[in-house]
C-alpha atoms as a PDB file:
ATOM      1  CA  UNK A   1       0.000   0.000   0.000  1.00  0.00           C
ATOM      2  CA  UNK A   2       3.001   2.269   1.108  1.00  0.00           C
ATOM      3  CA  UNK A   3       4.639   1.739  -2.211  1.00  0.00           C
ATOM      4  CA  UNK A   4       1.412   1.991  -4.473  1.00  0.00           C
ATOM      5  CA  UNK A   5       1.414   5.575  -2.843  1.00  0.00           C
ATOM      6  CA  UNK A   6       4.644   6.588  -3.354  1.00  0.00           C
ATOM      7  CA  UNK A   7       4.750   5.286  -6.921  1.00  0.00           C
ATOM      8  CA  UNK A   8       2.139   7.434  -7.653  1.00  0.00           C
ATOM      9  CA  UNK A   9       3.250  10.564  -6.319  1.00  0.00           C
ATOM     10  CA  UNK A  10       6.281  10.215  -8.164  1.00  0.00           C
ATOM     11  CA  UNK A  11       3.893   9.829 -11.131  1.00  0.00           C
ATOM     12  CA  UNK A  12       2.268  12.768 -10.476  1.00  0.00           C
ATOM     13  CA  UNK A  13       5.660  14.684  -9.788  1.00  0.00           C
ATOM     14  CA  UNK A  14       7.010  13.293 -12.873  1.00  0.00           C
ATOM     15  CA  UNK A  15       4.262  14.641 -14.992  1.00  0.00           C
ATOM     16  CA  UNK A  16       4.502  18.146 -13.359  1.00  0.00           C
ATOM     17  CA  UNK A  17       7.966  18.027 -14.280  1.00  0.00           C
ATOM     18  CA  UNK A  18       7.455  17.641 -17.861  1.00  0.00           C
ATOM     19  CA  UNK A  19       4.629  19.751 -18.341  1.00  0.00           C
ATOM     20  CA  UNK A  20       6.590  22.397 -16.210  1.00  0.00           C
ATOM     21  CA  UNK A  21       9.625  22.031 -18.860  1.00  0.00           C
ATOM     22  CA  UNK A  22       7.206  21.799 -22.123  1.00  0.00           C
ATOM     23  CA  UNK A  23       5.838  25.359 -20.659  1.00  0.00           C
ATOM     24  CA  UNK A  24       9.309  27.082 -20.491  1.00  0.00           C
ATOM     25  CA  UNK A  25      11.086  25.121 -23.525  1.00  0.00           C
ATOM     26  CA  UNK A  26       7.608  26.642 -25.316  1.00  0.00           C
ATOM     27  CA  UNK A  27       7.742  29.994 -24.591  1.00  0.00           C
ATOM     28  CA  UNK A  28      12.040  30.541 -24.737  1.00  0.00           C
ATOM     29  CA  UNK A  29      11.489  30.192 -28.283  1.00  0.00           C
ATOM     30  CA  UNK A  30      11.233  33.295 -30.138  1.00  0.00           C
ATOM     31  CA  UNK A  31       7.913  33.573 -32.040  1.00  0.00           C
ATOM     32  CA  UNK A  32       8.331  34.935 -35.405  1.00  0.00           C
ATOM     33  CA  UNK A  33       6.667  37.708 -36.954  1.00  0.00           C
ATOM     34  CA  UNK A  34       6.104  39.003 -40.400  1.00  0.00           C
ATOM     35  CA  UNK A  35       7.180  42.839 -39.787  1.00  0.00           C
ATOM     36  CA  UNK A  36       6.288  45.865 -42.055  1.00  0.00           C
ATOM     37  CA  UNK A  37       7.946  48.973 -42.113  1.00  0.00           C
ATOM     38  CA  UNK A  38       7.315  52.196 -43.478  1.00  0.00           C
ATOM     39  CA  UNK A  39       9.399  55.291 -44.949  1.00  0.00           C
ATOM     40  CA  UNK A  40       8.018  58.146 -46.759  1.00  0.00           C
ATOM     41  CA  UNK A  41      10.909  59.976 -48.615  1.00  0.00           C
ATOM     42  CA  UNK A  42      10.733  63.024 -50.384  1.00  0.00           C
ATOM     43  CA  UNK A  43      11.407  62.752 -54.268  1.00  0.00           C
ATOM     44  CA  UNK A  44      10.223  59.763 -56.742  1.00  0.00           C
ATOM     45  CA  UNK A  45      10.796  59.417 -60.462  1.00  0.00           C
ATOM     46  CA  UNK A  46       9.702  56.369 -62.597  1.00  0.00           C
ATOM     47  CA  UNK A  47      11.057  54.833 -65.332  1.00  0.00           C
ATOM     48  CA  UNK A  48       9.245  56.336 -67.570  1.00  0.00           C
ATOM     49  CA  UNK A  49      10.245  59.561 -66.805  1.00  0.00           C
ATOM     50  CA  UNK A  50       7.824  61.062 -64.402  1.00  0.00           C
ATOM     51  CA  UNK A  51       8.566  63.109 -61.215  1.00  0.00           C
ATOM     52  CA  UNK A  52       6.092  62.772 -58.330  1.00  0.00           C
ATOM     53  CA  UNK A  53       6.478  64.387 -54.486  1.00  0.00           C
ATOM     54  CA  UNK A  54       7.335  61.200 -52.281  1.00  0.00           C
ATOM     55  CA  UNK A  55       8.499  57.595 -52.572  1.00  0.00           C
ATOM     56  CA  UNK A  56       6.341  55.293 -50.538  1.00  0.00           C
ATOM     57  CA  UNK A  57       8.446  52.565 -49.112  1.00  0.00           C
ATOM     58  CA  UNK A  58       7.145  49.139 -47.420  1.00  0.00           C
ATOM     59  CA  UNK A  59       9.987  47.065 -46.196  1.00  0.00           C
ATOM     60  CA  UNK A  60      10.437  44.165 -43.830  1.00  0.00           C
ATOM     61  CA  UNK A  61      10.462  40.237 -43.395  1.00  0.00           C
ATOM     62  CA  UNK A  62       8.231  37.238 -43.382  1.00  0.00           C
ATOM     63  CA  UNK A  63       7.739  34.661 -40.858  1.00  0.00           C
ATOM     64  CA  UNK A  64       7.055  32.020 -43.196  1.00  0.00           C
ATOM     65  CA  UNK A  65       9.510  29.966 -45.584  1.00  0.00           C
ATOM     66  CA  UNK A  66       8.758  30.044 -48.764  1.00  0.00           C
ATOM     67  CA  UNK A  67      10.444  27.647 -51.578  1.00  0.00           C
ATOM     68  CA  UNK A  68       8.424  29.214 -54.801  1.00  0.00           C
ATOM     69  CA  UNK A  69       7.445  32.249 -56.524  1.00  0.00           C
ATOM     70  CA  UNK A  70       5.745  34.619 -53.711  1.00  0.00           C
ATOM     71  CA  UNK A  71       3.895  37.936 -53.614  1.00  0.00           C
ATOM     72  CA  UNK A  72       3.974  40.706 -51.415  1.00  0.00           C
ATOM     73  CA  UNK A  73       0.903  43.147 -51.622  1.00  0.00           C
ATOM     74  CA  UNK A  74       0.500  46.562 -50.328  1.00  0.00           C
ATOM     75  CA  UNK A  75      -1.860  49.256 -49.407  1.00  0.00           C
ATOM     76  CA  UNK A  76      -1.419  52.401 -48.524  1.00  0.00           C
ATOM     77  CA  UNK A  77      -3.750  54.002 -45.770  1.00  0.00           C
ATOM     78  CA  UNK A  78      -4.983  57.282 -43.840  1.00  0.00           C
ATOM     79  CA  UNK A  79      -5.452  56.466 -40.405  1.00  0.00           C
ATOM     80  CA  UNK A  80      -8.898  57.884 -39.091  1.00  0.00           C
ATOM     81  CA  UNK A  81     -10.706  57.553 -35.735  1.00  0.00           C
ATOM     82  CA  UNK A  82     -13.726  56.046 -37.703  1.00  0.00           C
ATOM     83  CA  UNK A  83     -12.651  54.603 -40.869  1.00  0.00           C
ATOM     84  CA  UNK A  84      -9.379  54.429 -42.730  1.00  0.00           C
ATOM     85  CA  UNK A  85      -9.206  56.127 -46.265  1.00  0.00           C
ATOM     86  CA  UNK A  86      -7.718  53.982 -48.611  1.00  0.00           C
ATOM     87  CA  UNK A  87      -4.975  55.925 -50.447  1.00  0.00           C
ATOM     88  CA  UNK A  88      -3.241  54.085 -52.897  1.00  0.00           C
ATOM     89  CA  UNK A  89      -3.027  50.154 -53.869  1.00  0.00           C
ATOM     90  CA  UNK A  90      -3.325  47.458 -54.349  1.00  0.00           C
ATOM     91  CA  UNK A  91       0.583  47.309 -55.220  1.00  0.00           C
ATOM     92  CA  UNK A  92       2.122  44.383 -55.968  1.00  0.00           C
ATOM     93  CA  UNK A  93       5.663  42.846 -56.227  1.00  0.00           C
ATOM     94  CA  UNK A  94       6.546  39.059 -56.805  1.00  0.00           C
ATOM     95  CA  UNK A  95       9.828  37.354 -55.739  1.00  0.00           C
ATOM     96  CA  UNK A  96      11.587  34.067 -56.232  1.00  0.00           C
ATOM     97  CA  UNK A  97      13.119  32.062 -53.079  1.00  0.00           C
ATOM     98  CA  UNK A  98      14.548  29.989 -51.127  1.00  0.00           C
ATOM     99  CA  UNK A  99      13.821  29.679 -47.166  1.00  0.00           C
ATOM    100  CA  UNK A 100      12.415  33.311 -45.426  1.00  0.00           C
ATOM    101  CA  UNK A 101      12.247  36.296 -47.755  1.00  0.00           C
ATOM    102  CA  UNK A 102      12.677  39.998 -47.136  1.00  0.00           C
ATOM    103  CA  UNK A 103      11.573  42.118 -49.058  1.00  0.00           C
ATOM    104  CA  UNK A 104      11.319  45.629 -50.125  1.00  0.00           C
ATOM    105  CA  UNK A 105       8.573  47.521 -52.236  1.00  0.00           C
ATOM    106  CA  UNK A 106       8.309  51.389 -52.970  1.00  0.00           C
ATOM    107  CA  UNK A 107       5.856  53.411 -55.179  1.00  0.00           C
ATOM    108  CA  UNK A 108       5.475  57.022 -56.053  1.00  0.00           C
ATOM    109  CA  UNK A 109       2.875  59.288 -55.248  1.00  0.00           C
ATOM    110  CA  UNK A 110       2.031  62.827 -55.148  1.00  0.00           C
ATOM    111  CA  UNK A 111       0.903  65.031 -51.554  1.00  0.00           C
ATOM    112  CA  UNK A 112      -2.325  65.243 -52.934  1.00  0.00           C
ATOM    113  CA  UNK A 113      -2.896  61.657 -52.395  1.00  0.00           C
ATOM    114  CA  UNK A 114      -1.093  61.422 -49.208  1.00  0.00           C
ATOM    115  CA  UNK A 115      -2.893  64.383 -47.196  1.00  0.00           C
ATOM    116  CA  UNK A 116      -5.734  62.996 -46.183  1.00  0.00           C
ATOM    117  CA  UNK A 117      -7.247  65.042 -43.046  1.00  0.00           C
ATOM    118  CA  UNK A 118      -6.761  68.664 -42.555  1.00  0.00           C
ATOM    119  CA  UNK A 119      -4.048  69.184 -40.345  1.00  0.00           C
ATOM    120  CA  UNK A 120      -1.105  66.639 -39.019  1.00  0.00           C
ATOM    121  CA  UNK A 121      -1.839  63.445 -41.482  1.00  0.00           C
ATOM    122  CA  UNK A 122      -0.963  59.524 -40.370  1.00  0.00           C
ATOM    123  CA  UNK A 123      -0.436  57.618 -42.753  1.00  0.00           C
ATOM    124  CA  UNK A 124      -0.151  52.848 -42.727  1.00  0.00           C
ATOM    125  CA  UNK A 125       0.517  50.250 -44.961  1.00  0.00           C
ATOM    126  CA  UNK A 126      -1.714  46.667 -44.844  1.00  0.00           C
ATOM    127  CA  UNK A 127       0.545  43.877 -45.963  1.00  0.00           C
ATOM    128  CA  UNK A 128      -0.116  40.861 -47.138  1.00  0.00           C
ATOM    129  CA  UNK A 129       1.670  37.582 -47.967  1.00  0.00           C
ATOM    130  CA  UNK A 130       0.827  35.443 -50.247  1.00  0.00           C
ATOM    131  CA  UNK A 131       2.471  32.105 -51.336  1.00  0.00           C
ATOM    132  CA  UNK A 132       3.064  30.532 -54.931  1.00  0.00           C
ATOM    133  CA  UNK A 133      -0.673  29.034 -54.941  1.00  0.00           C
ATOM    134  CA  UNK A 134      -1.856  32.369 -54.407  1.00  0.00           C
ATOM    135  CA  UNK A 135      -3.077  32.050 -50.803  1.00  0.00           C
ATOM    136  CA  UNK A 136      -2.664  34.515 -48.108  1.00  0.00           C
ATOM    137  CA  UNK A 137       0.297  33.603 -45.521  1.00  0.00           C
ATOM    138  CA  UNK A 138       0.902  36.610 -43.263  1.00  0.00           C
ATOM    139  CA  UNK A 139      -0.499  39.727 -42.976  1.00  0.00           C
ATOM    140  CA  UNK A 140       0.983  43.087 -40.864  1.00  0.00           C
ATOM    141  CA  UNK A 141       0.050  46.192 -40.374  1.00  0.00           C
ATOM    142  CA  UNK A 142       2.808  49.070 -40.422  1.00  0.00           C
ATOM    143  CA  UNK A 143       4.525  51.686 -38.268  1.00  0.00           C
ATOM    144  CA  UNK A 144       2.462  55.305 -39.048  1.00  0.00           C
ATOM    145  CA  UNK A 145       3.947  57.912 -40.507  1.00  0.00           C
ATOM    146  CA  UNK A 146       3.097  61.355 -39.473  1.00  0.00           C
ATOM    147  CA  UNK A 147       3.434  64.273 -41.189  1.00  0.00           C
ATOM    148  CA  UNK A 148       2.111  67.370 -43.398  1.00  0.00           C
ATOM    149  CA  UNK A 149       1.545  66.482 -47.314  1.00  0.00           C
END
């Protein structure tokens, strides 16, 4: 009887112990994140020629491994107390790769687009991930970007 009781509190210990462990060992690993990052820089000319006021610029990295073609989709937004004004986008880029991608995507556009309340403005990208079977991986939402267009 004494060692039925024993035996299973050192059961019981046992599976404390591991389920203790699994819960530390689970959260010491680093989670990873898609991450989005925005830059609005003053100046933009496309190929064809064509000066515009800013360069809109959506960097960062994905969380996900990708082994094909992938995607990386954009939009740029005015952040309101309400509703957000969508301001430019959908804008695309595609990329070929091995293992987790960074990536990098700009676009011009003019202050006329970009001030979009009266006063100080805030502007966002939405990001989305998509693999080669066109399906949407990740999504993140930017740092905002204040200033006066």
């Amino acid at each position: 009887m004494l060692r039925h009781a024993i035996r299973r509190t050192l059961t019981l210990l046992t599976a404390a112990t591991v389920l203790a462990a699994g819960t530390v060992a689970a959260s010491a690993a680093p989670a990873l994140a898609v991450t989005a990052k925005l830059e609005i820089l003053l100046g933009c000319q496309t190929s064809d020629g064509r000066y515009w006021d800013y360069t809109v610029r959506v960097s960062g990295t994905t969380a996900r491994s990708y082994y094909d073609r992938w995607m990386v989709e954009f939009r740029v937004w005015g952040d309101d107390e309400w509703s957000d004004d969508l301001l430019g986008g959908p804008y695309r880029t595609y990329y070929e790769g091995l293992g987790q991608g960074s990536y990098s995507v700009g676009v011009c556009m003019n202050s006329s687009t970009l001030n979009e309340d009266v006063g100080l403005d805030d502007i966002y990208a939405g990001v989305r991930i998509y693999n080669a079977s066109g399906v949407n991986t990740e999504t993140a939402e930017s740092n905002r970007w204040y200033g006066y267009f």
